[in-house]
Protein backbone atom coordinates (compact mmCIF):
# COMPACT_ATOMS: atom_id res chain seq x y z
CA UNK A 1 103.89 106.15 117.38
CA UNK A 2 105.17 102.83 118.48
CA UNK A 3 104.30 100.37 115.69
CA UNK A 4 105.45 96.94 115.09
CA UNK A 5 107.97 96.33 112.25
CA UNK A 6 106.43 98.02 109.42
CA UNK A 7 106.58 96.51 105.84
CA UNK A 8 105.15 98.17 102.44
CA UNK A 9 104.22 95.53 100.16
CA UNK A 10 105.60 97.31 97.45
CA UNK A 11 108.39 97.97 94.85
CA UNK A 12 107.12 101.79 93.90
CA UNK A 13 110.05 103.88 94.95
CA UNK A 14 107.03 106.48 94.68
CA UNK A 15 105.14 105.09 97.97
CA UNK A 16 108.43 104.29 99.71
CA UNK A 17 108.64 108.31 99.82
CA UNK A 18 106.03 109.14 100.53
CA UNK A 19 105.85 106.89 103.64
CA UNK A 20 108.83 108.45 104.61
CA UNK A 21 107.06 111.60 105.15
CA UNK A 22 104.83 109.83 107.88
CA UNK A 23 109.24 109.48 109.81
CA UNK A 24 108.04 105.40 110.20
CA UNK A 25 110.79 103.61 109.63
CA UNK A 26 109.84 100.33 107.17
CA UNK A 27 111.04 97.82 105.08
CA UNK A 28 109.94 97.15 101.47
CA UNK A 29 108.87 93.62 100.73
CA UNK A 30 107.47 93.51 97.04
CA UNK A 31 104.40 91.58 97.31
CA UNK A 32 103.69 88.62 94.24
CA UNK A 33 100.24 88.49 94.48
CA UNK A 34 98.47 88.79 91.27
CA UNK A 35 96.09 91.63 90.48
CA UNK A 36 92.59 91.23 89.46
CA UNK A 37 90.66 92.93 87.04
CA UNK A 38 86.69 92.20 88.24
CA UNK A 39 84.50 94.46 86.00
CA UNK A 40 81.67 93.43 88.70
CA UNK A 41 83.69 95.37 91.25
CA UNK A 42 83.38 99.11 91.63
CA UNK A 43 86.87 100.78 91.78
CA UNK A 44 86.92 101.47 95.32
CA UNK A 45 86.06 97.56 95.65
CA UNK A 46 88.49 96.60 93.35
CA UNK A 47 91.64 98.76 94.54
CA UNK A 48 90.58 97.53 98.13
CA UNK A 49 90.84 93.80 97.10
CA UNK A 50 94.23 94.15 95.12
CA UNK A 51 95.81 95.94 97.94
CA UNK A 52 94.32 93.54 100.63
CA UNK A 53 95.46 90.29 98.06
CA UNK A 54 98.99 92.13 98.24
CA UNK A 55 99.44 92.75 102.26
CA UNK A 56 97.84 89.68 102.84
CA UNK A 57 100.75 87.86 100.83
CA UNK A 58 103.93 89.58 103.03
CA UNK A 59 101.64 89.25 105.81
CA UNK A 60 101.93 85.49 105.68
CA UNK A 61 105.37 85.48 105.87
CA UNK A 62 105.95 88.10 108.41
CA UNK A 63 102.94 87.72 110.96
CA UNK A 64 104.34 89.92 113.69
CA UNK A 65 104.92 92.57 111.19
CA UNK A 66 102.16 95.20 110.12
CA UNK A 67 102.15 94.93 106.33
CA UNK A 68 101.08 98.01 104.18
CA UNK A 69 99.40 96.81 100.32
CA UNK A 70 98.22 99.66 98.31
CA UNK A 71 96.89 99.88 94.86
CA UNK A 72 96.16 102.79 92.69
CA UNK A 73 94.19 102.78 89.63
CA UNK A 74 92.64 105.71 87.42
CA UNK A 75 89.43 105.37 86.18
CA UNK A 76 87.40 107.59 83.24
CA UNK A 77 83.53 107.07 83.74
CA UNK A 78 84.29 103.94 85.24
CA UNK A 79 86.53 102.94 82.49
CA UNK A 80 90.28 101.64 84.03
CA UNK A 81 92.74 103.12 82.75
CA UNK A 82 96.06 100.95 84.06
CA UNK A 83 99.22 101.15 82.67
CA UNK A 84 100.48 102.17 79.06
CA UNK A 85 101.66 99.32 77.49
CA UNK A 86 103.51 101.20 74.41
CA UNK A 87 104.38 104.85 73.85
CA UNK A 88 100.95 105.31 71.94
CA UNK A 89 99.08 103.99 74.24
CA UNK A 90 100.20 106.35 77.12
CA UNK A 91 99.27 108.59 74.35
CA UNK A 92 95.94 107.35 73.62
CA UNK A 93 95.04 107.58 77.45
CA UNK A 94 96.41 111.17 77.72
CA UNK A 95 94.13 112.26 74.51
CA UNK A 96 91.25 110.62 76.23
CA UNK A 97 91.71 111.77 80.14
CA UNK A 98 92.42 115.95 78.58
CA UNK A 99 89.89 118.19 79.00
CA UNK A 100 88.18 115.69 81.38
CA UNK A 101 87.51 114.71 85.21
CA UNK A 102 89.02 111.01 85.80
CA UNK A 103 89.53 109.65 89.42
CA UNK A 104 92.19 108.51 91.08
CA UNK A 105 91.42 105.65 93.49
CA UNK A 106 94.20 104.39 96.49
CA UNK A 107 93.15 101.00 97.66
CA UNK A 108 95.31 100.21 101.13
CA UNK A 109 95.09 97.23 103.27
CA UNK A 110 96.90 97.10 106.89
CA UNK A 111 97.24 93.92 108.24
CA UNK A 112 98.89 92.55 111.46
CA UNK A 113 98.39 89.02 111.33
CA UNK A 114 99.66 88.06 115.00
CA UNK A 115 97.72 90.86 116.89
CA UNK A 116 94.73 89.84 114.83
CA UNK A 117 94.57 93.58 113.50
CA UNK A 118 93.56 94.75 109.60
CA UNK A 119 92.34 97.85 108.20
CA UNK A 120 90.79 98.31 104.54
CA UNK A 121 90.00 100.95 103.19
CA UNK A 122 89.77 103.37 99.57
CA UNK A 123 90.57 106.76 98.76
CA UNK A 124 88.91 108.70 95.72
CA UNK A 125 90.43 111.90 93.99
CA UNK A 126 89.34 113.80 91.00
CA UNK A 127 91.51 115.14 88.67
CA UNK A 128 90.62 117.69 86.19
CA UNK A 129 93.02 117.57 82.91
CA UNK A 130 93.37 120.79 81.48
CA UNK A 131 92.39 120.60 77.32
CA UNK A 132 95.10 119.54 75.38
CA UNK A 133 96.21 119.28 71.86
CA UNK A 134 98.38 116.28 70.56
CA UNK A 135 101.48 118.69 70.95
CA UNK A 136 100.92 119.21 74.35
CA UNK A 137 100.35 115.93 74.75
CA UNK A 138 103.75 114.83 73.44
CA UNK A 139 105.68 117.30 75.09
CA UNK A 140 104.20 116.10 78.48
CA UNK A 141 105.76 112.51 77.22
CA UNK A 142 108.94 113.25 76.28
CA UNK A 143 109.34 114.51 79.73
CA UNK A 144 108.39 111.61 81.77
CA UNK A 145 108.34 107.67 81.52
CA UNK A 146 104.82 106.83 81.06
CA UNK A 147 104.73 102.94 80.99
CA UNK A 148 104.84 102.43 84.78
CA UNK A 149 102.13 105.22 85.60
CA UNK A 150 98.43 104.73 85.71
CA UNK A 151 97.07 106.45 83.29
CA UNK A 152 100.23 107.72 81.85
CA UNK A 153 101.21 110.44 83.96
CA UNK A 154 102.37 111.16 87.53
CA UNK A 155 100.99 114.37 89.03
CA UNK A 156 104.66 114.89 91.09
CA UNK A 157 106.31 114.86 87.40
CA UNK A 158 105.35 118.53 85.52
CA UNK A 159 101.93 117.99 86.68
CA UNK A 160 101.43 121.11 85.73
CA UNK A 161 101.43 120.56 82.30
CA UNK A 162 98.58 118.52 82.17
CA UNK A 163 96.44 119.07 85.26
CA UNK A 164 94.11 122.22 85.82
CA UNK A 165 93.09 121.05 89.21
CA UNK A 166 92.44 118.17 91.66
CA UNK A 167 89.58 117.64 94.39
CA UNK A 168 91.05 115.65 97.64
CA UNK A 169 94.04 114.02 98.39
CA UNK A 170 97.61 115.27 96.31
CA UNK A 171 99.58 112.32 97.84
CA UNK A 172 96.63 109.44 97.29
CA UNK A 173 97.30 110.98 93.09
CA UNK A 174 101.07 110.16 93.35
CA UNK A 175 100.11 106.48 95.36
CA UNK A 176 99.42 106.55 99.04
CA UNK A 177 96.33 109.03 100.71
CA UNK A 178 99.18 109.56 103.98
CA UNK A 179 96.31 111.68 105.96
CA UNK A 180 94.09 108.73 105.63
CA UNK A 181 96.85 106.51 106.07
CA UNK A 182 98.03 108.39 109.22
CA UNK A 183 94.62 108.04 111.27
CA UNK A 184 93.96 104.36 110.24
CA UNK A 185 97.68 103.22 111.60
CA UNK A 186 96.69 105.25 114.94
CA UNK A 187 93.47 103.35 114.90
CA UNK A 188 94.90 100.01 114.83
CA UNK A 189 96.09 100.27 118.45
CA UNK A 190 98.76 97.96 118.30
């Protein structure tokens, strides 16, 4: 593929390597657009605008590059569930997601300001916890960092501990849906 400069809008060493999977050589440019919270937004909607608020931000700066935002949230019943802010709250959110189905959405936005090109789109994954008890739960915890997860895990740390099963995408759980991502960057046509 012959693309432009490629930038991801982002500081999660967790997308960079994933996006190294795709072989496209980028540059990370953390993005300082705030996120929203809209409760009047579905979470497809709502990943979709955060992500597009984010590329849209590096875009401005670097118009003849295509910009990458993405956004990932978890949501129970509708219900975000962001990031832990405290040990017990990552624990709070684990005791409410086990024994559950809870999806994982990717908002990404692909902009090329210059070429007049953009892309927006959402990807939705369900995740089925296994049933846990508080143990379990604290194990799982003690083996990763929690407070800069959604939803206090990461499926690519012992997983296994905690999930039974998913339904879609595996990379869209850890932050970026790369088939998705791989057809819309071909659609672009730049």
């Amino acid at each position: 593929m012959n693309l432009p400069p490629l930038i991801l809008a982002s500081a999660s060493p967790r997308r960079a390597e994933l996006l190294r999977q795709l072989k496209l050589k980028f540059q990370v440019v953390s993005s300082d657009a705030a996120e929203i919270l809209y409760e009047q937004l579905s979470p497809l909607e709502l990943c979709q605008t955060n992500a597009h608020r984010k590329a849209r931000a590096v875009a401005k700066k670097n118009p003849d590059s295509l910009v990458l935002g993405a956004d990932t949230l978890v949501f129970l019943g509708g219900e975000i569930m962001g990031k832990p802010i405290s040990p017990a709250d990552a624990e709070r959110m684990l005791t409410r997601l086990q024994g559950r189905t809870h999806q994982v959405v990717t908002g990404i936005s692909l902009i090329h300001l210059r070429a007049h090109r953009e892309r927006i789109f959402a990807v939705s994954t369900d995740v089925i916890f296994h049933p846990l008890d508080a143990g379990q739960i604290r194990d799982y915890l003690a083996k990763v960092n929690p407070l800069d997860k959604a939803g206090a895990y990461a499926i690519q740390e012992h997983g296994e501990k905690i999930i039974a099963e998913i339904s879609g995408s595996y990379s869209n759980v850890v932050g970026l849906p790369l088939e998705r991502l791989r057809a819309e960057i071909a659609r672009l046509q730049l």
